[in-house]
C-alpha atoms as a PDB file:
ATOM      1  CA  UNK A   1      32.194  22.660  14.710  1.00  0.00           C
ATOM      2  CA  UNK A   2      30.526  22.485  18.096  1.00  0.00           C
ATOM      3  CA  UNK A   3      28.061  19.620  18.552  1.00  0.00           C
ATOM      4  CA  UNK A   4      24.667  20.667  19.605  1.00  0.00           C
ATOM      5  CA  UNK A   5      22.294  17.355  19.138  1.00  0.00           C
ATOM      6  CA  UNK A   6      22.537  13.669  20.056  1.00  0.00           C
ATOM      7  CA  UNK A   7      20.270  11.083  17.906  1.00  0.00           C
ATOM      8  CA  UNK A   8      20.088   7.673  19.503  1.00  0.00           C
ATOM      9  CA  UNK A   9      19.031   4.218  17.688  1.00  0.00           C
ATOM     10  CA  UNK A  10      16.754   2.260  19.794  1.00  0.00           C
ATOM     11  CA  UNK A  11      17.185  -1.703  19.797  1.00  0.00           C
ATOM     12  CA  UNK A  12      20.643  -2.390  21.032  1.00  0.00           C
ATOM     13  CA  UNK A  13      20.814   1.495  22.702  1.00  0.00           C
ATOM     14  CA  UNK A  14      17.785   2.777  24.273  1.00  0.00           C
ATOM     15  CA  UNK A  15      16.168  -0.574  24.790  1.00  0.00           C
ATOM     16  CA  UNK A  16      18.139  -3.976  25.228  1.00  0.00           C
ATOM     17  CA  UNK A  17      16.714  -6.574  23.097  1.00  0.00           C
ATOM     18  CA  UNK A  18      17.590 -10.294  22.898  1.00  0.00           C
ATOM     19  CA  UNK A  19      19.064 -11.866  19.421  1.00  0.00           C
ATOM     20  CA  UNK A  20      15.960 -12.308  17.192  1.00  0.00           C
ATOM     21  CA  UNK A  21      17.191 -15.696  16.538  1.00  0.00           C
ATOM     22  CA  UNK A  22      16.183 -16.761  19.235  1.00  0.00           C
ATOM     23  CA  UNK A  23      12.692 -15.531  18.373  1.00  0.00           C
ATOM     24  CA  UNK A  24      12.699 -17.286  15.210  1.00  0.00           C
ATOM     25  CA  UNK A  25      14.055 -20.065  17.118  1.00  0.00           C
ATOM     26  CA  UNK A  26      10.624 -20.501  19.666  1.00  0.00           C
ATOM     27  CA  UNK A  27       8.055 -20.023  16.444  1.00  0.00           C
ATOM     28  CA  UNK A  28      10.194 -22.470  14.437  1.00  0.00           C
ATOM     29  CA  UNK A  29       9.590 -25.058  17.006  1.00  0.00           C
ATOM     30  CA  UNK A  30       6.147 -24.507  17.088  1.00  0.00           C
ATOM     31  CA  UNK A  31       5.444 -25.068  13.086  1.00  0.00           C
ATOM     32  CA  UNK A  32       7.886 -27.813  13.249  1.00  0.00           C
ATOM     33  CA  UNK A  33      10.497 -25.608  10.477  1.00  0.00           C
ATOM     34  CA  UNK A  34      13.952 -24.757  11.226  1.00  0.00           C
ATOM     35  CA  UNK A  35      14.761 -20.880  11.669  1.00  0.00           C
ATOM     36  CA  UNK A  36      15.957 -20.532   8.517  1.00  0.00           C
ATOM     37  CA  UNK A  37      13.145 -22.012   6.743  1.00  0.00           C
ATOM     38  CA  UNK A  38      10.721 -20.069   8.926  1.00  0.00           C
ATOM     39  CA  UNK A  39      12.265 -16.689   7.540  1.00  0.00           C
ATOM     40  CA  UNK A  40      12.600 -17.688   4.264  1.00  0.00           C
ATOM     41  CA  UNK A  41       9.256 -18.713   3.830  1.00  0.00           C
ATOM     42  CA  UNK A  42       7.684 -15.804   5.631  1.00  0.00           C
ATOM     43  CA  UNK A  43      10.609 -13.321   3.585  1.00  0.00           C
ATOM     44  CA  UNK A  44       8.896 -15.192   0.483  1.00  0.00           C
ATOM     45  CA  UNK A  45       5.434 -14.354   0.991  1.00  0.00           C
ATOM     46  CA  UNK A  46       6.014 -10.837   1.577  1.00  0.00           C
ATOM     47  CA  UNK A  47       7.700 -10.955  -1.998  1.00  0.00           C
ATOM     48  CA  UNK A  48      10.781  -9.315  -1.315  1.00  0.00           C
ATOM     49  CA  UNK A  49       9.169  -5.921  -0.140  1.00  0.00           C
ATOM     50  CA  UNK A  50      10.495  -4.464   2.994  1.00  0.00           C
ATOM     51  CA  UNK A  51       9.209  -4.077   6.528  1.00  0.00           C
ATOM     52  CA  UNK A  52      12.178  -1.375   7.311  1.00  0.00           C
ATOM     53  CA  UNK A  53      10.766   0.882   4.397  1.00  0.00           C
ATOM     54  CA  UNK A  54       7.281   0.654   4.764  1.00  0.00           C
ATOM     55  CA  UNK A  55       6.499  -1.615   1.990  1.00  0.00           C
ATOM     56  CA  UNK A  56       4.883  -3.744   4.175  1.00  0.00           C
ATOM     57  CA  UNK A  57       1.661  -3.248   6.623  1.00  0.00           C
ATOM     58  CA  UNK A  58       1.618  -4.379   9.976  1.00  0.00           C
ATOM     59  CA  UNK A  59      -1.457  -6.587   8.444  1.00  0.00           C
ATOM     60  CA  UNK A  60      -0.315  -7.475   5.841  1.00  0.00           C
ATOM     61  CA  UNK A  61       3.119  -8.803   7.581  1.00  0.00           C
ATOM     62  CA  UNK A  62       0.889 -10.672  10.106  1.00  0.00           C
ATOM     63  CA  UNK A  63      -1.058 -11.967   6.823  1.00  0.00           C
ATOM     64  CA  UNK A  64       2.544 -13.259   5.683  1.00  0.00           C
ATOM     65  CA  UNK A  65       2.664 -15.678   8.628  1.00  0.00           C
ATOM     66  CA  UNK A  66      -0.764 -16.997   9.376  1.00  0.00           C
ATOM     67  CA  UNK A  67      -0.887 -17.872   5.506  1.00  0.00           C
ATOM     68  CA  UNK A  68       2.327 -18.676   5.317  1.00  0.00           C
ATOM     69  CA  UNK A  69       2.223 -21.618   8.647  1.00  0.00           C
ATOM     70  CA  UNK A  70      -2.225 -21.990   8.558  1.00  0.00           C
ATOM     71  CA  UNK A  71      -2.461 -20.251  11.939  1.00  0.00           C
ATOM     72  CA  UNK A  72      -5.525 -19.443  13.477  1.00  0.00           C
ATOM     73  CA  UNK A  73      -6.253 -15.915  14.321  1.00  0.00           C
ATOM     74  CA  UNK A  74      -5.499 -16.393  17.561  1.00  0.00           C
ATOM     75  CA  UNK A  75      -2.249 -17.730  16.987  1.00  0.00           C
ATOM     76  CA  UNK A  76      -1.307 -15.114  14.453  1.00  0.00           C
ATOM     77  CA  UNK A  77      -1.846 -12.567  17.008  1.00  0.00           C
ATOM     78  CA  UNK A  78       0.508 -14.069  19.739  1.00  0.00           C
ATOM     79  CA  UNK A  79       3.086 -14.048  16.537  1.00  0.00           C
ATOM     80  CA  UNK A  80       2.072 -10.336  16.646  1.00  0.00           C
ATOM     81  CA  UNK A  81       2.590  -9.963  20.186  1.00  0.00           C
ATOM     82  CA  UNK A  82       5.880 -12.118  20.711  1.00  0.00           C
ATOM     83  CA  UNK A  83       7.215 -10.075  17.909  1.00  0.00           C
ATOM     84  CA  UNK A  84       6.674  -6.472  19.569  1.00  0.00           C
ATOM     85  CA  UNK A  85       7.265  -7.732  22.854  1.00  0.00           C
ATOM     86  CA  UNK A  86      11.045  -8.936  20.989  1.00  0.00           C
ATOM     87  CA  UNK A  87      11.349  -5.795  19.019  1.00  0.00           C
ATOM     88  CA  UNK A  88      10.764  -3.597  21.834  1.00  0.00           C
ATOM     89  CA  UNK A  89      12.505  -5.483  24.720  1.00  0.00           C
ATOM     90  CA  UNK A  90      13.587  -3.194  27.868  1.00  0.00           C
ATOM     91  CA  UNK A  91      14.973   0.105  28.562  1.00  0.00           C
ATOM     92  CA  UNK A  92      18.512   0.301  28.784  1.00  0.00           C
ATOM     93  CA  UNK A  93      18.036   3.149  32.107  1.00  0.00           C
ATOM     94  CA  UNK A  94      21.346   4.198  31.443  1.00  0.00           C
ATOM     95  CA  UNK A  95      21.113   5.072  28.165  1.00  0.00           C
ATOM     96  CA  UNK A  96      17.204   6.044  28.702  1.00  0.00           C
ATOM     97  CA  UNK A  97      18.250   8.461  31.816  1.00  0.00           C
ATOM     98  CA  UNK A  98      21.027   9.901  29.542  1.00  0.00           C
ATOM     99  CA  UNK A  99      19.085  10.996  26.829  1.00  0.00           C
ATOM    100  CA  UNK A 100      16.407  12.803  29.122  1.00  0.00           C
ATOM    101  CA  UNK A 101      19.522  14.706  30.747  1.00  0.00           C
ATOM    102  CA  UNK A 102      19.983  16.125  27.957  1.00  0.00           C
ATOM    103  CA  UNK A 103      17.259  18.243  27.132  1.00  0.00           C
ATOM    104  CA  UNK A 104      16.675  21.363  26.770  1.00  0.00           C
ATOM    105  CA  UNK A 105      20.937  22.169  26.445  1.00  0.00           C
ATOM    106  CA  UNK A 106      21.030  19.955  23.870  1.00  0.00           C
ATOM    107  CA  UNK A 107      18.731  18.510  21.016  1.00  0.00           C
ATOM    108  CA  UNK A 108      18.103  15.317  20.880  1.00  0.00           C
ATOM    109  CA  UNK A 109      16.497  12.465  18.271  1.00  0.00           C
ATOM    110  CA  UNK A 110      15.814   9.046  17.862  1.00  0.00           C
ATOM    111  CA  UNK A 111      16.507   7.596  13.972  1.00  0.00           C
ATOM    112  CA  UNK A 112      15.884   3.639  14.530  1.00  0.00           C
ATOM    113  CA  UNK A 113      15.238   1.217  11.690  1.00  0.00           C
ATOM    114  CA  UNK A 114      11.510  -0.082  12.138  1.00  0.00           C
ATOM    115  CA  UNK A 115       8.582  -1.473  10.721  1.00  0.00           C
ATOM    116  CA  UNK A 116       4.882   0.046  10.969  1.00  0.00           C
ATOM    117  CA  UNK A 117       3.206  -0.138  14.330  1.00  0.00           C
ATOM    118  CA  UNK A 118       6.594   0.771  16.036  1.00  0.00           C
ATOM    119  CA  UNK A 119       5.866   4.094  16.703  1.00  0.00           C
ATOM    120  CA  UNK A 120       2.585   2.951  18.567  1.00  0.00           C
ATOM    121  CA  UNK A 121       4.191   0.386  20.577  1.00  0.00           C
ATOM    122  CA  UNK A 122       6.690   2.146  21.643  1.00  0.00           C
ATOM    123  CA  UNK A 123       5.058   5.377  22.647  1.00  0.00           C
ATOM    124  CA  UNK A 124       3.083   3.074  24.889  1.00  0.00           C
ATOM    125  CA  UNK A 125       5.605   1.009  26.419  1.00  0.00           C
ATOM    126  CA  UNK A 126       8.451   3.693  26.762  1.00  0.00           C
ATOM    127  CA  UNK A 127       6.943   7.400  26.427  1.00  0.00           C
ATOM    128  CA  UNK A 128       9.352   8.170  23.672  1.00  0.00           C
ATOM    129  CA  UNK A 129       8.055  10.988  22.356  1.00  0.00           C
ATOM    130  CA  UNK A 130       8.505  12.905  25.362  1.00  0.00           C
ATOM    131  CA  UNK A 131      11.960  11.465  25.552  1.00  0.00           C
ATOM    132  CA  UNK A 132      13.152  13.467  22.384  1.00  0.00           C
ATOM    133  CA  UNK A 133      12.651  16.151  19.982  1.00  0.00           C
ATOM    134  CA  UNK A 134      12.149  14.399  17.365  1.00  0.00           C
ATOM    135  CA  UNK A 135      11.793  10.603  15.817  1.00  0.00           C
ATOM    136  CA  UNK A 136      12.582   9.614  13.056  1.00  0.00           C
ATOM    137  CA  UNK A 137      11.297   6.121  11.610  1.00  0.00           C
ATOM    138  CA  UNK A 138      12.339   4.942   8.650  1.00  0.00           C
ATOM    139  CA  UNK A 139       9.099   2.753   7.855  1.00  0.00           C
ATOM    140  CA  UNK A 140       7.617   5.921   7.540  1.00  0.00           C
ATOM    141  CA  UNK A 141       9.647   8.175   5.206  1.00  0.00           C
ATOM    142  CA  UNK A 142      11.005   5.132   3.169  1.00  0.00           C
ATOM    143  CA  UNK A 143      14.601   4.917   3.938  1.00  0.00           C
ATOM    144  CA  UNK A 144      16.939   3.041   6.500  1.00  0.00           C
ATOM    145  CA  UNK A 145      19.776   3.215   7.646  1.00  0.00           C
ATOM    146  CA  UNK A 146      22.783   3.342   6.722  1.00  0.00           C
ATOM    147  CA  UNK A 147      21.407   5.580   3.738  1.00  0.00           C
ATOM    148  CA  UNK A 148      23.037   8.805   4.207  1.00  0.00           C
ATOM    149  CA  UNK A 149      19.809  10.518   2.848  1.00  0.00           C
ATOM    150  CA  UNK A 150      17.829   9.490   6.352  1.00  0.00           C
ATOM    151  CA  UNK A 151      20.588  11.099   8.161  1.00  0.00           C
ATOM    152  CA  UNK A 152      20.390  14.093   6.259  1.00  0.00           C
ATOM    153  CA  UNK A 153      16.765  13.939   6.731  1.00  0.00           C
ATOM    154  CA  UNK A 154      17.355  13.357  11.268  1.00  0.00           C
ATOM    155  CA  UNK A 155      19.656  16.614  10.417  1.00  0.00           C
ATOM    156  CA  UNK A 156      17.062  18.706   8.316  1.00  0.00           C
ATOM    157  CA  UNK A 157      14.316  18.137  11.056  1.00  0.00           C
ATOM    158  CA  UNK A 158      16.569  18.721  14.139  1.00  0.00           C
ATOM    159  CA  UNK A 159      17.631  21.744  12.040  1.00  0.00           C
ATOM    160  CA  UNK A 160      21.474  21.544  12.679  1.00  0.00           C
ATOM    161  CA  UNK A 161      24.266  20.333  10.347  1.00  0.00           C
ATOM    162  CA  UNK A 162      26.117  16.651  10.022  1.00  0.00           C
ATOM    163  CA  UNK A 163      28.766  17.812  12.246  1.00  0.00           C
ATOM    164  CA  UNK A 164      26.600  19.364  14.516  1.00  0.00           C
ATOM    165  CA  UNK A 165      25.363  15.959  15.588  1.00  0.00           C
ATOM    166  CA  UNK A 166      26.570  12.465  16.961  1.00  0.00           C
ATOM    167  CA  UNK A 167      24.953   9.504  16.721  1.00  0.00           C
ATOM    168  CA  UNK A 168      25.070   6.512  18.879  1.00  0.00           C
ATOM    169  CA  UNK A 169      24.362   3.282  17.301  1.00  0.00           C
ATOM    170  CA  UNK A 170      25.325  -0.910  18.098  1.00  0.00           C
ATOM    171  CA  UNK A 171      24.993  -1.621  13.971  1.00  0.00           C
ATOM    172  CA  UNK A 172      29.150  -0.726  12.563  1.00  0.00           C
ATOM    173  CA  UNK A 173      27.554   0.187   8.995  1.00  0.00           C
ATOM    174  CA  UNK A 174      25.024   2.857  10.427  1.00  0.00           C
ATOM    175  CA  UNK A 175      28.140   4.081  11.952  1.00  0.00           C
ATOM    176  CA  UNK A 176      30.228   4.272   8.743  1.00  0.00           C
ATOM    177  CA  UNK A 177      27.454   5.755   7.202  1.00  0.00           C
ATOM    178  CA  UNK A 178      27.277   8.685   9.465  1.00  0.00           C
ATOM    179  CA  UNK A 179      30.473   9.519   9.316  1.00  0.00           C
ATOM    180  CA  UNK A 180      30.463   9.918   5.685  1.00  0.00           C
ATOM    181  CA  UNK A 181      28.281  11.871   6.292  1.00  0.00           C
ATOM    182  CA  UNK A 182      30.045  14.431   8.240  1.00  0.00           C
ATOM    183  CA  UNK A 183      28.260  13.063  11.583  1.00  0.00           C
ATOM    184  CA  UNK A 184      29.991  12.154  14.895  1.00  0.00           C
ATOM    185  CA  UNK A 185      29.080   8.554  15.872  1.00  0.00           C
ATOM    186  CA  UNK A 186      29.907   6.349  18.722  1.00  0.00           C
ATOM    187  CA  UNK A 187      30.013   2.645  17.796  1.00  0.00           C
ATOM    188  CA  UNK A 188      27.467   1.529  21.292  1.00  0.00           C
ATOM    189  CA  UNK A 189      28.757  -1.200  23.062  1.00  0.00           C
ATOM    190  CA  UNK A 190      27.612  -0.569  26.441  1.00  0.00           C
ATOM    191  CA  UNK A 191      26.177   2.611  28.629  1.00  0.00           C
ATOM    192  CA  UNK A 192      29.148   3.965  30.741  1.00  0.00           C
ATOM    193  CA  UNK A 193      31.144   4.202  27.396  1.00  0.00           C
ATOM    194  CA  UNK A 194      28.977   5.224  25.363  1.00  0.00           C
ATOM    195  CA  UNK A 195      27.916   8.012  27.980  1.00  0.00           C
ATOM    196  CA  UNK A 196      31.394   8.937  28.382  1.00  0.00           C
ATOM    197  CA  UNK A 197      32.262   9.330  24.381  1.00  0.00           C
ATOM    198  CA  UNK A 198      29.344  11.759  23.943  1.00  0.00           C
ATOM    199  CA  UNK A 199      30.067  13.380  27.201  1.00  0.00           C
ATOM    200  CA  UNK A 200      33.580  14.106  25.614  1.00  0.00           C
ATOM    201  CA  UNK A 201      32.071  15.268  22.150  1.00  0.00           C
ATOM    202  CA  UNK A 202      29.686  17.522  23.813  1.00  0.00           C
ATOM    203  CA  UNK A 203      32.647  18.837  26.046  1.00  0.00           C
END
């Protein structure tokens, strides 16, 4: 079957992004709690409801952490802003000029595991919905990946079958998930060979 579509992930593909441990690591210094106590106690508070699924408002997950380490308003919104500013990182221009040669021979989409306001913030930092056909989040449709039913749902919208599309992802199990699918996926470890695997897919 001849691939016609590319769907990219995001953090780790399209945009480099630095270990969110170290995150974790800056705010645990400054409430005086270790990492792991910082995201268990914030993980507790949200009461096991999930940002990737959209269980859990952008409000309501900065609620989590001013109640959770009695921050001010003003230092609940530089959690807000260090967070975004992690989640969204930089363009990988590689991978960004890549996916923008693409268009219009081939389709393209973006399925990235998220949490609500990412969409916003990254339209405004990065133009990504001029980037692709179409994005998928899965805060907004209530799945994640490596479900196979949110790649069915990239390949419903893109209108194309599994093995009309290949994925390129840095996560193994979003991989393997794909490809049970019936997907082509490339395992991302860097630009040039990612570029070059899909280059050899797409013939």
């Amino acid at each position: 079957m001849t691939v016609r579509g590319v769907v990219f992930d995001i953090g780790g593909v399209l945009e480099i992004v630095e270990p969110y441990e170290t995150l974790l690591g800056v705010w645990a210094r400054r409430v005086g709690r270790s990492p792991a106590e910082l995201q268990g106690t914030v993980a507790e508070r949200l009461g096991g409801r999930s940002l990737a699924t959209g269980e859990v408002s952008q409000a309501e997950h900065r609620k989590a952490w001013q109640d959770a380490f009695d921050l001010s308003d003003e230092q609940a919104d530089g959690v807000m802003r260090d967070l975004w500013a992690w989640y969204c990182g930089q363009p990988d221009s590689a991978m960004v000029d890549f996916a923008a040669s693409l268009r219009p021979r081939f389709a393209t989409a973006i399925l990235s595991n998220s949490a609500d306001g990412a969409r916003e913030e990254e339209q405004a930092r990065y133009g990504f919905e001029q980037l692709v056909d179409v994005i998928v989040y899965p805060h907004e449709v209530g799945l994640a990946k490596p479900d196979p039913r949110i790649f069915a749902l990239t390949c419903d919208r893109l209108g194309l079958l599994p093995g009309e599309l290949v994925l390129v992802d840095d996560v193994a199990a979003n991989v393997e998930g794909a490809r049970a699918l019936g997907l082509h996926a490339v395992l991302h470890a860097d630009a040039v060979t990612s570029i070059a695997a899909v280059g050899r897919l797409l013939g």
